[in-house]
Protein backbone atom coordinates (compact mmCIF):
# COMPACT_ATOMS: atom_id res chain seq x y z
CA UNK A 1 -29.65 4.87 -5.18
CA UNK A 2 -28.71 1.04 -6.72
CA UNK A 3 -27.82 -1.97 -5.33
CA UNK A 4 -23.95 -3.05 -5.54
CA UNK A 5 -22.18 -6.29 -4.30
CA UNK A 6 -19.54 -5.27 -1.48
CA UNK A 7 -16.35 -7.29 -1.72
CA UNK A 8 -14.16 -6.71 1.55
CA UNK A 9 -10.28 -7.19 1.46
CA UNK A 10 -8.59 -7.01 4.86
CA UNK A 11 -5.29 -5.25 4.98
CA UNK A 12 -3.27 -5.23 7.85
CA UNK A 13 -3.79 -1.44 8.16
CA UNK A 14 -5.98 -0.45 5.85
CA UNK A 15 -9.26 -2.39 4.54
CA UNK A 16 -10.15 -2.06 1.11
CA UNK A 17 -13.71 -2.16 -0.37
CA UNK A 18 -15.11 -2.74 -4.44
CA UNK A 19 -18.53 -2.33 -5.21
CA UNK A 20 -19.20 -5.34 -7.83
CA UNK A 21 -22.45 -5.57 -10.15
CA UNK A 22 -22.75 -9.21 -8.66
CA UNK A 23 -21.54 -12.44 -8.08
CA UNK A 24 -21.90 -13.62 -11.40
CA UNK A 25 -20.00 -10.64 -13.09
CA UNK A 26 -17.59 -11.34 -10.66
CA UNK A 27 -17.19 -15.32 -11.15
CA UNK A 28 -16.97 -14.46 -14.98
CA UNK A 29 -14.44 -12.20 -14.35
CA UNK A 30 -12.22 -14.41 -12.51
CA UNK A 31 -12.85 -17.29 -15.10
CA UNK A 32 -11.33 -14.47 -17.93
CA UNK A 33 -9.09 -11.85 -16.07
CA UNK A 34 -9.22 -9.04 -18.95
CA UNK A 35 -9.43 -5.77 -18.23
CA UNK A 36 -12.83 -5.05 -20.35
CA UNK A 37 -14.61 -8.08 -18.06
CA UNK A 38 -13.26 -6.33 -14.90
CA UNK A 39 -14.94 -2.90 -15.95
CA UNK A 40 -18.11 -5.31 -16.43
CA UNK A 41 -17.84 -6.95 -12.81
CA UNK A 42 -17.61 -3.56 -10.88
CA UNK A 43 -20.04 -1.20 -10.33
CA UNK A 44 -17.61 1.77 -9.85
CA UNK A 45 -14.18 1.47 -11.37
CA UNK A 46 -12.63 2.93 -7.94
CA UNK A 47 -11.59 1.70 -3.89
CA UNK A 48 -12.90 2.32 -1.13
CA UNK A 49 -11.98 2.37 2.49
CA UNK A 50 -14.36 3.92 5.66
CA UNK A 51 -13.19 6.76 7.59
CA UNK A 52 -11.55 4.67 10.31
CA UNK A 53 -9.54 2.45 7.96
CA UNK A 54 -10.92 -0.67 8.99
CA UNK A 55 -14.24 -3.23 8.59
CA UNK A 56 -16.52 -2.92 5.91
CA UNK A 57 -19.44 -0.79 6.67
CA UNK A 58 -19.62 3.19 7.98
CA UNK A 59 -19.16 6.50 6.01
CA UNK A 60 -16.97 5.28 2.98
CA UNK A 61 -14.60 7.72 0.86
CA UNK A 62 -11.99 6.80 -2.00
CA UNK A 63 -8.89 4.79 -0.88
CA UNK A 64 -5.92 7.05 -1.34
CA UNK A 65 -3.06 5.71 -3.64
CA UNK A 66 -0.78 5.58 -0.54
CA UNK A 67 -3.39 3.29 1.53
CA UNK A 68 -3.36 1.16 -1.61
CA UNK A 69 0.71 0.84 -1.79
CA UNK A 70 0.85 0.15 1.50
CA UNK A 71 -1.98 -2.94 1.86
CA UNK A 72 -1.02 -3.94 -1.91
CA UNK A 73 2.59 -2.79 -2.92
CA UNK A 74 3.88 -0.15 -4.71
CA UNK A 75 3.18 0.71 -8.47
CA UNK A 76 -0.44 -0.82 -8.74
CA UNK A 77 -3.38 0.74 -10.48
CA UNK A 78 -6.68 1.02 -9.88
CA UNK A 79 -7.34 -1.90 -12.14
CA UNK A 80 -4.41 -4.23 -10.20
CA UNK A 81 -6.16 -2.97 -6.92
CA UNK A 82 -9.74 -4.08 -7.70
CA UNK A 83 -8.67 -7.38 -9.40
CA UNK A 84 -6.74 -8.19 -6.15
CA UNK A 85 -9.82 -7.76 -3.93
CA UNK A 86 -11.95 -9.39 -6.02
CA UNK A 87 -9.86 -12.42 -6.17
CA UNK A 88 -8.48 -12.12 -2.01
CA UNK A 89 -11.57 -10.60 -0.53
CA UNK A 90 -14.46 -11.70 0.55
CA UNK A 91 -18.59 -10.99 -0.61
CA UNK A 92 -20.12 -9.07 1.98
CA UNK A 93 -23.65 -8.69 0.78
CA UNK A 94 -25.51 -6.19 -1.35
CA UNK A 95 -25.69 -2.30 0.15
CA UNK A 96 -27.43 0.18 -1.31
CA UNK A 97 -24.95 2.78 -2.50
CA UNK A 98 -25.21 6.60 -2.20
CA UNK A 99 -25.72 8.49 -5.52
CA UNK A 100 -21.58 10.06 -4.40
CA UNK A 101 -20.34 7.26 -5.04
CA UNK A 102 -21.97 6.88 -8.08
CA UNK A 103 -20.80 10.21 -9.80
C-alpha cells in the first residue's frame, strides 16, 4: 500500500475522486498545465467515484466515461477529467490506497 493525496470534486450526481502524489505536484501542475506535469501530479492516471456515487470515502471503483460526461460534459478525456478536479476540487487528505488501484 502508498500514500496518495485525495482531491474531491462534487458533481451534482456523481462525485469524482484523483489520487495526487501531493500538494506540491499538484500546485506545480496548476502553475504549468502540460500534460507531462499532470502525469507527475497524479498518482494514478484514472477517476474515481465510490459505489454510491457520492462523498469521498467508501469502496472506490473507476468512474465510468458516462458518469464523467454527465458531471463534466461530453467529449473529455481522462486527462481533461483529472485536470478539472484538480483545479475545481478540493484536498481531502492523504489515504492509504489499496494495491487495485494501483495496478
Amino acid at each position: 500500500m502508498s500514500e496518495a493525496l485525495r482531491y474531491f470534486y462534487q458533481g451534482k450526481s456523481t462525485d469524482l475522486i484523483v489520487f495526487a502524489k501531493s500538494e506540491e505536484s499538484v500546485q506545480a501542475y496548476l502553475k504549468n498545465s502540460t500534460v507531462g506535469n499532470l502525469s507527475e501530479a497524479v498518482e494514478k492516471f484514472k477517476v474515481y467515484t465510490n459505489s454510491d456515487g457520492r462523498g469521498a470515502g467508501g469502496e472506490l471503483g473507476y468512474a465510468s466515461g458516462a458518469q464523467i460526461a454527465n458531471e463534466l460534459g461530453e467529449g473529455k478525456s481522462t486527462a481533461d477529467a483529472i485536470a478539472y478536479i484538480l483545479r475545481e476540487g478540493k484536498s481531502k487528505g492523504k489515504i492509504r490506497v489499496n494495491e487495485s488501484y494501483e495496478k
